[in-house]
Every structure is written in C-alpha cells, then in structure tokens.
C-alpha atoms as a PDB file:
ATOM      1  CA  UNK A   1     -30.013 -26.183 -11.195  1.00  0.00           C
ATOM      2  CA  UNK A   2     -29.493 -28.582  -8.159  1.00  0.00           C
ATOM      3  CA  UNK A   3     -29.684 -31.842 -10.459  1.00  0.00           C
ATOM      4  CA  UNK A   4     -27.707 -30.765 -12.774  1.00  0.00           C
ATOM      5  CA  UNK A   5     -24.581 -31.059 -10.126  1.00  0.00           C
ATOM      6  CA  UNK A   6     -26.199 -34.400  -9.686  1.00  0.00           C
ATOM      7  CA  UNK A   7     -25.852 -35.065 -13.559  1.00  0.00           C
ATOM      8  CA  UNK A   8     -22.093 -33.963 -13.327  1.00  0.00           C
ATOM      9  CA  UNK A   9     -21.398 -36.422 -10.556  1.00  0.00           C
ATOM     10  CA  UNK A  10     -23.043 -39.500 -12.564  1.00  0.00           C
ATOM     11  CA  UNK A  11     -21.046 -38.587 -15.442  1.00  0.00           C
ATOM     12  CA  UNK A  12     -18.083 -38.624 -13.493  1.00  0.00           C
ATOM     13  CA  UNK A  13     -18.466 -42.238 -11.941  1.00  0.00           C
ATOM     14  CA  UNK A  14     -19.278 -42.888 -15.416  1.00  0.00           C
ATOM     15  CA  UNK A  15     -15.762 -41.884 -16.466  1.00  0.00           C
ATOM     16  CA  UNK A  16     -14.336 -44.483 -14.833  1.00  0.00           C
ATOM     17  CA  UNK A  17     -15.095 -47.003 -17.479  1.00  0.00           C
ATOM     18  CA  UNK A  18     -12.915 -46.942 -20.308  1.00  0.00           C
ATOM     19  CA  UNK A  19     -14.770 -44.592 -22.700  1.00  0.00           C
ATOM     20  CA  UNK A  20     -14.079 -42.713 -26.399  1.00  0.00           C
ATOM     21  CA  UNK A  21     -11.888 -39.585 -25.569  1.00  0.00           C
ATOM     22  CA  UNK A  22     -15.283 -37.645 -26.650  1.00  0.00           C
ATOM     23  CA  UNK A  23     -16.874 -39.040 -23.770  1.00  0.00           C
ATOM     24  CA  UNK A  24     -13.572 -37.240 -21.605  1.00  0.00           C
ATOM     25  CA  UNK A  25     -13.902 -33.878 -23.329  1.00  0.00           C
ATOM     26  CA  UNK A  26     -17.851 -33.804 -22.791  1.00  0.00           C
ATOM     27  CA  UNK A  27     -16.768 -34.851 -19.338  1.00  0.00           C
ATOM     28  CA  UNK A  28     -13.930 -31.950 -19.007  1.00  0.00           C
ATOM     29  CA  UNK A  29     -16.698 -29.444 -20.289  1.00  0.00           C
ATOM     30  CA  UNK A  30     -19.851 -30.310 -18.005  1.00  0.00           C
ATOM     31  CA  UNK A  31     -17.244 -30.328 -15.126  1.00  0.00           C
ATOM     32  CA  UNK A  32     -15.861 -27.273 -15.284  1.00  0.00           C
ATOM     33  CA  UNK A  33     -19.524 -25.553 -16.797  1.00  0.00           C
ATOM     34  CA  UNK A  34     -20.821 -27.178 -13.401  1.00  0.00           C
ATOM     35  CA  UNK A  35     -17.848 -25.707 -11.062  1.00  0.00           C
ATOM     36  CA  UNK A  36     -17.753 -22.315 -12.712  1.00  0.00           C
ATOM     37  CA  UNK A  37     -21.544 -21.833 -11.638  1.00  0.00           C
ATOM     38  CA  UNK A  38     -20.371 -23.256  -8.040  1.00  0.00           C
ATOM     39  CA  UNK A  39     -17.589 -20.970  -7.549  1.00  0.00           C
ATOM     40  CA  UNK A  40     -19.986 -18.038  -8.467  1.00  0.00           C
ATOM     41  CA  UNK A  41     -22.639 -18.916  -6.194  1.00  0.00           C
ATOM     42  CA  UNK A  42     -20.156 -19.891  -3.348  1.00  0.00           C
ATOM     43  CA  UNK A  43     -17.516 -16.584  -4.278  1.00  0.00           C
ATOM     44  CA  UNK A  44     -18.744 -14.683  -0.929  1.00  0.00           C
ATOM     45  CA  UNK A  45     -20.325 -17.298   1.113  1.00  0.00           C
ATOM     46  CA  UNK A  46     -18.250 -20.539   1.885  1.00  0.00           C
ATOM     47  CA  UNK A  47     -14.557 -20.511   1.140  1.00  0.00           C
ATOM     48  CA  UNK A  48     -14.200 -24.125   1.434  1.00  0.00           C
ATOM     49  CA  UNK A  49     -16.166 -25.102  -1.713  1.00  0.00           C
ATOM     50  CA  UNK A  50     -15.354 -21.877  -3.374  1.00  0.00           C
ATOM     51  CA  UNK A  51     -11.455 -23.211  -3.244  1.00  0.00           C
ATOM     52  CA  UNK A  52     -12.204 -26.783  -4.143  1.00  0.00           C
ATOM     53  CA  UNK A  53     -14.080 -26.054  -7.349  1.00  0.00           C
ATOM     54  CA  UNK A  54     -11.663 -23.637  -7.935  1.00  0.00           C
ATOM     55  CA  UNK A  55      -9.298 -26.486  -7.672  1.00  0.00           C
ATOM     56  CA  UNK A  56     -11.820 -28.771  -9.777  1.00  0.00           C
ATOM     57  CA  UNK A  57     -12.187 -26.167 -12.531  1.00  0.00           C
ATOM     58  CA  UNK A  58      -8.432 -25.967 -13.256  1.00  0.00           C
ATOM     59  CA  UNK A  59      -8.283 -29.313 -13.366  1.00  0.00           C
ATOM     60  CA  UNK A  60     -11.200 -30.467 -15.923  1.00  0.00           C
ATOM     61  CA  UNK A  61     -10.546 -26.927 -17.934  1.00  0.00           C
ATOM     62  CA  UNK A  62     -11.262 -28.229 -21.066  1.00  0.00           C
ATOM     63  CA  UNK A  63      -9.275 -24.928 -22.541  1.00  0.00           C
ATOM     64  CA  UNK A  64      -5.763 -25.781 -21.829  1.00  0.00           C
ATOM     65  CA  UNK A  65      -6.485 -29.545 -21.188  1.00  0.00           C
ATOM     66  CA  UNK A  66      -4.336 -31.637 -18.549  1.00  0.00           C
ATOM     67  CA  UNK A  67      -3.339 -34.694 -19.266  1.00  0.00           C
ATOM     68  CA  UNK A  68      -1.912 -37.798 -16.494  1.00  0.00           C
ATOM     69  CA  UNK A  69      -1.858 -40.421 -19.596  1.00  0.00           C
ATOM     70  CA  UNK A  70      -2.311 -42.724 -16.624  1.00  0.00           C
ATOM     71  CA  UNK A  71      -5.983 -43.907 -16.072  1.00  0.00           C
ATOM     72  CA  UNK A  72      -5.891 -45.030 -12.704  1.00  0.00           C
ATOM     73  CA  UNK A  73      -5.021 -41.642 -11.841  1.00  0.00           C
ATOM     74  CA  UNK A  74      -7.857 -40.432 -13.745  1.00  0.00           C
ATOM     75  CA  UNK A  75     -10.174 -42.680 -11.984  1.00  0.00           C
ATOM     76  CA  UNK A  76      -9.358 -41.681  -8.491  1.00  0.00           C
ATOM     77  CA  UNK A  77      -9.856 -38.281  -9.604  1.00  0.00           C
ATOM     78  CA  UNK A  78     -13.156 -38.769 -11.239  1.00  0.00           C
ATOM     79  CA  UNK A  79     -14.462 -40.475  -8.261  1.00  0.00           C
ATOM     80  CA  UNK A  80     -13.289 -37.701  -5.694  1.00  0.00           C
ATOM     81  CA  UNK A  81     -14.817 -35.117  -7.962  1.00  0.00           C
ATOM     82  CA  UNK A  82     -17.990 -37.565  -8.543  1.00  0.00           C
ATOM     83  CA  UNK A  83     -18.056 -37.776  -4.498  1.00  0.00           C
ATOM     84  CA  UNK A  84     -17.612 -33.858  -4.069  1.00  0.00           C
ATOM     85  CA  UNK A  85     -20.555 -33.266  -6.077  1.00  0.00           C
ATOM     86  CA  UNK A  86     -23.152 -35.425  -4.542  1.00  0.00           C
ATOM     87  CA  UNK A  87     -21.544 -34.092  -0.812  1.00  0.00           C
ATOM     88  CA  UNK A  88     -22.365 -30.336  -2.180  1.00  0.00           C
ATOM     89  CA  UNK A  89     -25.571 -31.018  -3.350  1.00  0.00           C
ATOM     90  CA  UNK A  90     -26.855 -32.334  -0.385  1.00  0.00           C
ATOM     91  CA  UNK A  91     -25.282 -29.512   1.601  1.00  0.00           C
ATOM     92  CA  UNK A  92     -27.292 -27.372  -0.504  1.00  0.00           C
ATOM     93  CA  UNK A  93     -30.562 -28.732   1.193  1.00  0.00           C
ATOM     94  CA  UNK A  94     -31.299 -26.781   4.446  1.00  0.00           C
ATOM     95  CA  UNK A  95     -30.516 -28.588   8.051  1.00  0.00           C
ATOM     96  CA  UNK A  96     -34.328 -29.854   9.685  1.00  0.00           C
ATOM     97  CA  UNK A  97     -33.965 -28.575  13.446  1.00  0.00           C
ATOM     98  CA  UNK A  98     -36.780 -30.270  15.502  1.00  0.00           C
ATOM     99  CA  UNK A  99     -39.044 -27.570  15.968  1.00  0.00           C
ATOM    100  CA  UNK A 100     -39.983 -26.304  19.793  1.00  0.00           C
ATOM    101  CA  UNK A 101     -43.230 -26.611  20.957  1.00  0.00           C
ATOM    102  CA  UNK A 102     -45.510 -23.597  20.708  1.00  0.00           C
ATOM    103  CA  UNK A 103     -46.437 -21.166  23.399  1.00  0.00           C
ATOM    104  CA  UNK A 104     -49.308 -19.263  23.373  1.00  0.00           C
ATOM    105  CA  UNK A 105     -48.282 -15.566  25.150  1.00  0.00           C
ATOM    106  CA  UNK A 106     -51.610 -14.018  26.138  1.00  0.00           C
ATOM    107  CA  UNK A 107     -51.495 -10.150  26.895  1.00  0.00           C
ATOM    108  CA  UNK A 108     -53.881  -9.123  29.613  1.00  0.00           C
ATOM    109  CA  UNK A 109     -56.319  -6.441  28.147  1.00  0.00           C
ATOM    110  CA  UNK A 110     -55.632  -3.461  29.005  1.00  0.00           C
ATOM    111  CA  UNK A 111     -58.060  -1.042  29.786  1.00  0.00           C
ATOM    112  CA  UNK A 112     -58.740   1.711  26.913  1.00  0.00           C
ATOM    113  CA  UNK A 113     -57.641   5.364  28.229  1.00  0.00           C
ATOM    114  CA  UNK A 114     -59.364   8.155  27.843  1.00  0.00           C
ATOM    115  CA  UNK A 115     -58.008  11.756  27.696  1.00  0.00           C
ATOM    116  CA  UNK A 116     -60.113  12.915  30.332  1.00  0.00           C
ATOM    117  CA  UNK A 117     -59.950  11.382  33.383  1.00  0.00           C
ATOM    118  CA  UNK A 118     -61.762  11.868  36.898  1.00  0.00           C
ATOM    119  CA  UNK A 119     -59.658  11.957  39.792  1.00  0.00           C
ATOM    120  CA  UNK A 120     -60.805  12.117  43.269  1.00  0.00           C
END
C-alpha cells in the first residue's frame, strides 16, 4: 500500500506535462482514491495530514470536478501534491534511534528457603 502513494506522486509530476484531459481525470481519480485511504488511516492519529488530504481530496474530487482553466496553476498544484506524497511516505517509515549499549543485570542467587527452618 506504501508504493502506491509513491505511484500517485509520479503521476502527479507527470501532470505537469501537457497531457490528454484523460490523463487529468485518471489523475483526479488515483488522487483522491490515494487521499481517501490517507485520511482513513490518519482520522485518529495525526491531524496534520488528516487535514491536508482532506484538503487534497476536495480538490482532485473527480465527482464535482474543479476547474482553474489556467495550467500554471495546475502545475504548482500538482507538484505540491506530488511533493506531499513522497514527504508522507517517508514519514510512514519508522525513525532509527541509535541503539544503547547492552547491560547485562546479573541477580545474585538467592538461597532456596525451606519451610522448616532451624534456629538457634
């Protein structure tokens, strides 16, 4: 599921080049497929990416389409979506933390108690 966001953001920086309008609704649809599953995996976790793909999906909903009929706008936004992407998916990937030396704790034996014992 990880390189699929991958996929998305390659199609994206693809988008930039001046393409069929196919090409923009296949775009529009893998987007927002790609940002649904986001939001649902980030809905109680991180509210920063759960608002930005919320943002993301309303804007590549290929439902009730928007349209800036201006391509450099387009571009900027295909490239800022592209870049969100690849910045999620390696966010995704866990944080390496240099790992501490080990210690060895050694308990002393303890001497096994019996019930019965002799006192003097």
């Amino acid at each position: 599921m990880k390189y699929l966001i991958i996929i998305a953001a390659l199609c994206c920086f693809i988008g930039i080049v001046d393409l069929p309008i196919g090409y923009y609704t296949f775009l529009r649809i893998i987007v927002s497929f790609m940002s649904l599953i986001i939001i649902v995996n980030e809905f109680k976790t991180r509210r920063f990416w759960f608002i930005t793909f919320v943002l993301v999906f309303i804007l590549f909903n290929p439902i009730f389409p928007i349209y800036f009929y201006l391509k450099p706008y387009w571009i900027f936004i295909d490239c800022l979506v592209g870049l969100l992407l690849i910045y999620y998916f390696y966010s995704l990937f866990p944080k390496k933390t240099p790992k501490e030396p080990e210690t060895i704790d050694v308990e002393p034996q303890k001497k096994p108690r019996t019930r019965d014992r002799i006192i003097k």
